[in-house]
Protein backbone atom coordinates (compact mmCIF):
# COMPACT_ATOMS: atom_id res chain seq x y z
CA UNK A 1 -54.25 287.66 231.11
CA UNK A 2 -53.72 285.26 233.90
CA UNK A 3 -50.29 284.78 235.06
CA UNK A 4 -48.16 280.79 235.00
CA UNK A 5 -48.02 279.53 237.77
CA UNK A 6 -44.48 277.44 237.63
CA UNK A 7 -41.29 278.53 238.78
CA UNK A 8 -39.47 278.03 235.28
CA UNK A 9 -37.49 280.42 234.29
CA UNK A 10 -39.44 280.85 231.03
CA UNK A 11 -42.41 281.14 233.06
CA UNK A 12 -41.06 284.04 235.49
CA UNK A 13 -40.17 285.79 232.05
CA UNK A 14 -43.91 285.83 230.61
CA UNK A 15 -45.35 286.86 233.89
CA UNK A 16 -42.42 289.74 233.79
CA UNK A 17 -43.67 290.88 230.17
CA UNK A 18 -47.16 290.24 230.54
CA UNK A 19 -47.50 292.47 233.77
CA UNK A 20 -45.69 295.35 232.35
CA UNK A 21 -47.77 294.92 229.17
CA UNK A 22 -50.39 295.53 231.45
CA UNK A 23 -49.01 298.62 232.32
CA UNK A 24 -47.51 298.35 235.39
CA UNK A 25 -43.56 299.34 236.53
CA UNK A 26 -40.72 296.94 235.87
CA UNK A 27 -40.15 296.32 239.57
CA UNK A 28 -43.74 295.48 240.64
CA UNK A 29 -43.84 293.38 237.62
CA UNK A 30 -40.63 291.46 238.35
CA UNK A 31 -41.90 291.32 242.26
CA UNK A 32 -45.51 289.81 241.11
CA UNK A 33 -43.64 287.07 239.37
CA UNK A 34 -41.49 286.40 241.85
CA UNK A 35 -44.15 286.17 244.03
CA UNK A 36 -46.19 283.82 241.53
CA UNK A 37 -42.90 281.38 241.27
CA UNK A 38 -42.73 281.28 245.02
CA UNK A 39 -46.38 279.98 245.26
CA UNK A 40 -45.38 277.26 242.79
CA UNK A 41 -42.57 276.58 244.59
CA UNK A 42 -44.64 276.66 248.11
CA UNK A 43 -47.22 274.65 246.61
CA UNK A 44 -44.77 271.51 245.21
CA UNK A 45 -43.10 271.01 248.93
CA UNK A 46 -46.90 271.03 250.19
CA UNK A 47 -47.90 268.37 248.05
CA UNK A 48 -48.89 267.89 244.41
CA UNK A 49 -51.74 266.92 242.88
CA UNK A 50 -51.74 263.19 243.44
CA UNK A 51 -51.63 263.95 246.63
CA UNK A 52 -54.27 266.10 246.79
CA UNK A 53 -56.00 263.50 245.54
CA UNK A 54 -55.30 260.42 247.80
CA UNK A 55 -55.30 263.27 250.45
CA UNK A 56 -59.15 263.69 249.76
CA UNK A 57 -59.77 259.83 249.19
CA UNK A 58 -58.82 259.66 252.65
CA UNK A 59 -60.89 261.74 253.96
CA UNK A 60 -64.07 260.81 252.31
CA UNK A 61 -63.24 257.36 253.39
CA UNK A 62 -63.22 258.13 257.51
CA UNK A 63 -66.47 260.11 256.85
CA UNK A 64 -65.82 263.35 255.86
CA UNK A 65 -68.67 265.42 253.94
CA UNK A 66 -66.73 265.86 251.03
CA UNK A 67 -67.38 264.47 247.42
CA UNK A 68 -65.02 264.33 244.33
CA UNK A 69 -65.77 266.87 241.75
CA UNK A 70 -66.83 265.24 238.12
CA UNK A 71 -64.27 265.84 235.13
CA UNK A 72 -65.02 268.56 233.74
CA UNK A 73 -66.84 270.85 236.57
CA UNK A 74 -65.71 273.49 238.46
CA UNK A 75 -62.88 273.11 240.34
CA UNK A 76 -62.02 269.76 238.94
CA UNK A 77 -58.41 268.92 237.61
CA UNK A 78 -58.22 269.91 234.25
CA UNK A 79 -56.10 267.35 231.42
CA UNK A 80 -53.42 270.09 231.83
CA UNK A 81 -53.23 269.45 235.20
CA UNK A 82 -52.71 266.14 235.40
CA UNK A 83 -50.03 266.75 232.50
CA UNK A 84 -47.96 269.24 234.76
CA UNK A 85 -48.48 266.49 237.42
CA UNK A 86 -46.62 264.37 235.58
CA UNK A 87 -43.51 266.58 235.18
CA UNK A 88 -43.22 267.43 238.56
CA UNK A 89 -43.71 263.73 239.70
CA UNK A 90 -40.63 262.59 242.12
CA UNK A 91 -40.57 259.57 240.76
CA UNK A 92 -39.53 258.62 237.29
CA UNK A 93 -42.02 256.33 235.72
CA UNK A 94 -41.07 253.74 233.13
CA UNK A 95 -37.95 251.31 232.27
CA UNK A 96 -35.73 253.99 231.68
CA UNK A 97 -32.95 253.33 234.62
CA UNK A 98 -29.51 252.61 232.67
CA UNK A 99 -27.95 249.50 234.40
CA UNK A 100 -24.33 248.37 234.07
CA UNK A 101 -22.76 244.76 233.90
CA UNK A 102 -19.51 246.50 234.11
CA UNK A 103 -20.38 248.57 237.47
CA UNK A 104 -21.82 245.26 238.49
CA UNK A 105 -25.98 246.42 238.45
CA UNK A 106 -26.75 243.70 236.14
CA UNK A 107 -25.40 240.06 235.86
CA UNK A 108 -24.15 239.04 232.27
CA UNK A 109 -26.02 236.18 230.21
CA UNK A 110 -23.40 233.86 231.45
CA UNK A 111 -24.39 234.10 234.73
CA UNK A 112 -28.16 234.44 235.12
CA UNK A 113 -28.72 238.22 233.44
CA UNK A 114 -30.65 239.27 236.56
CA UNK A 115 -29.99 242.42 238.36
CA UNK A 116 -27.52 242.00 241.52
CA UNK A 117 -28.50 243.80 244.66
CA UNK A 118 -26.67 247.19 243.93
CA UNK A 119 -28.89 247.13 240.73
CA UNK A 120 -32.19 246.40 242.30
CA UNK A 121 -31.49 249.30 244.67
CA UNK A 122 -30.56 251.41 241.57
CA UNK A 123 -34.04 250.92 240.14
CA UNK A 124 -35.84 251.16 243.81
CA UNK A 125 -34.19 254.66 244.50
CA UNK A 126 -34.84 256.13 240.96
CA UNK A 127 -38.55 254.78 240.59
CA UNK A 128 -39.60 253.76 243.50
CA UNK A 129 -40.07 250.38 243.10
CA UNK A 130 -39.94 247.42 245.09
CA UNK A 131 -37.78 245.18 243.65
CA UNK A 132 -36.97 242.13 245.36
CA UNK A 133 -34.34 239.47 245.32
CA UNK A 134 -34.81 236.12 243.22
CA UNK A 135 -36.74 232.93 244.21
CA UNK A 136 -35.17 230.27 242.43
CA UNK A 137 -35.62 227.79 245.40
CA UNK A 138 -39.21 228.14 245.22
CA UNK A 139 -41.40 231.00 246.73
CA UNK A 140 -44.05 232.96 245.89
CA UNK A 141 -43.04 234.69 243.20
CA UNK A 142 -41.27 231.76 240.96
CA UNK A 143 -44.31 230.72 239.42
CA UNK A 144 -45.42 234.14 238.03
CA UNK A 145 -41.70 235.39 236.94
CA UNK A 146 -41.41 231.95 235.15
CA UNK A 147 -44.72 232.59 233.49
CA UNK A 148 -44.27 236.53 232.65
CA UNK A 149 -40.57 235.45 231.14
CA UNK A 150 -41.92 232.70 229.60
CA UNK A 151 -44.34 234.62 227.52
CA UNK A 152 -41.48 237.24 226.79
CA UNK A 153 -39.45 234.29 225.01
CA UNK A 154 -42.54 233.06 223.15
CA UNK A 155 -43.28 236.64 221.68
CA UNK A 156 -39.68 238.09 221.69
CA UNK A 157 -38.48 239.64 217.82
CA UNK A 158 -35.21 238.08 218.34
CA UNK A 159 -33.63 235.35 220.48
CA UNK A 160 -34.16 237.01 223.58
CA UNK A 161 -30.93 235.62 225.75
CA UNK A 162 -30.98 237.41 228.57
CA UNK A 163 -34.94 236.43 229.31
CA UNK A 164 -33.65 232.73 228.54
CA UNK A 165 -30.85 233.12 231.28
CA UNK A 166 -32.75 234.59 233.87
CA UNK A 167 -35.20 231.57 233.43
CA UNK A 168 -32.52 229.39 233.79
CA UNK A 169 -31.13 231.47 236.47
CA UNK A 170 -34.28 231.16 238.43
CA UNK A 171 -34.96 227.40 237.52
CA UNK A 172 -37.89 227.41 235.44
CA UNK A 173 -39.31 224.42 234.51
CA UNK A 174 -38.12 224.55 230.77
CA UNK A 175 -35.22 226.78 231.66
CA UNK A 176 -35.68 229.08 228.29
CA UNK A 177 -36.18 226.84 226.19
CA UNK A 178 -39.38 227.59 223.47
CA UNK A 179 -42.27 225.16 223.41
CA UNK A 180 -43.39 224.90 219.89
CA UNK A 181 -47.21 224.38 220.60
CA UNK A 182 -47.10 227.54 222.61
CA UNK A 183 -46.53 229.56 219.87
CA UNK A 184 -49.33 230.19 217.77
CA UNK A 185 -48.92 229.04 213.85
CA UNK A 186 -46.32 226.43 214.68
């Protein structure tokens, strides 16, 4: 039986069992696990998969020989791979970074109900985003903001103040206010 490769702790355990179900002594069998969570571990501060990955993109780019494998064929990630990827990832993926308007991360609806800067570095740091302040003279960036929040107005369940605030916050044309021939049925 093949032995995990992860340096859990439930991990080390079934590597313990299944090597001395294999008949070998307690201490070689707590030694080959140890040895199999240090090769996780090594393996992690080398690099995961991702960047493996973009490692090999690289080098197929400047010329190199190399091909990627098909899904599926030898050598290949596996779905499970990509799965423990994802647990191991440094970076936490998805709107799950609790912000504050009492440890002053977020701005309440009264004022704007954007993020101040210690929040925008807050969400930066945990998922390594790029968060950047607002444009409410004008910029790049005002036109799609005021179109992404407008949309989140239109289709919001309830009344949605905080998206209404930051468009008037950021000095949207109709500063939150719904348009009724946007919405459809109206």
């Amino acid at each position: 039986m093949p032995l995990i490769k992860s340096k859990s702790k439930q991990a080390f355990s079934k590597n313990v069992s299944a090597e001395v179900k294999a008949g070998k002594p307690v201490k070689q069998a707590v030694a080959i696990a140890y040895s199999e969570k240090n090769a996780a571990k090594e393996k992690m501060k080398n690099g995961g998969l991702w960047d493996n990955i973009h490692a090999k993109q690289e080098r197929i780019k400047h010329g190199s020989k190399e091909h990627m494998r098909k899904p599926g064929s030898k050598g290949a990630p596996s779905n499970q791979d990509f799965i423990d990827s994802a647990k191991t990832s440094k970076h936490k993926h998805g709107g799950d970074v609790k912000l504050s308007i009492r440890k002053g991360e977020k701005l309440p609806t009264s004022q704007g109900a954007g993020l101040t800067e210690k929040g925008r570095d807050k969400v930066n740091r945990e998922t390594g985003s790029h968060l950047k302040a607002p444009q409410p003279q004008g910029g790049s960036r005002k036109k799609s903001f005021c179109a992404r929040m407008e949309g989140v107005v239109a289709h919001a369940k309830g009344d949605a103040p905080r998206a209404k605030a930051s468009l008037r916050r950021w000095k949207c044309a109709d500063g939150g206010k719904i348009k009724k021939h946007d919405i459809k049925g109206w």
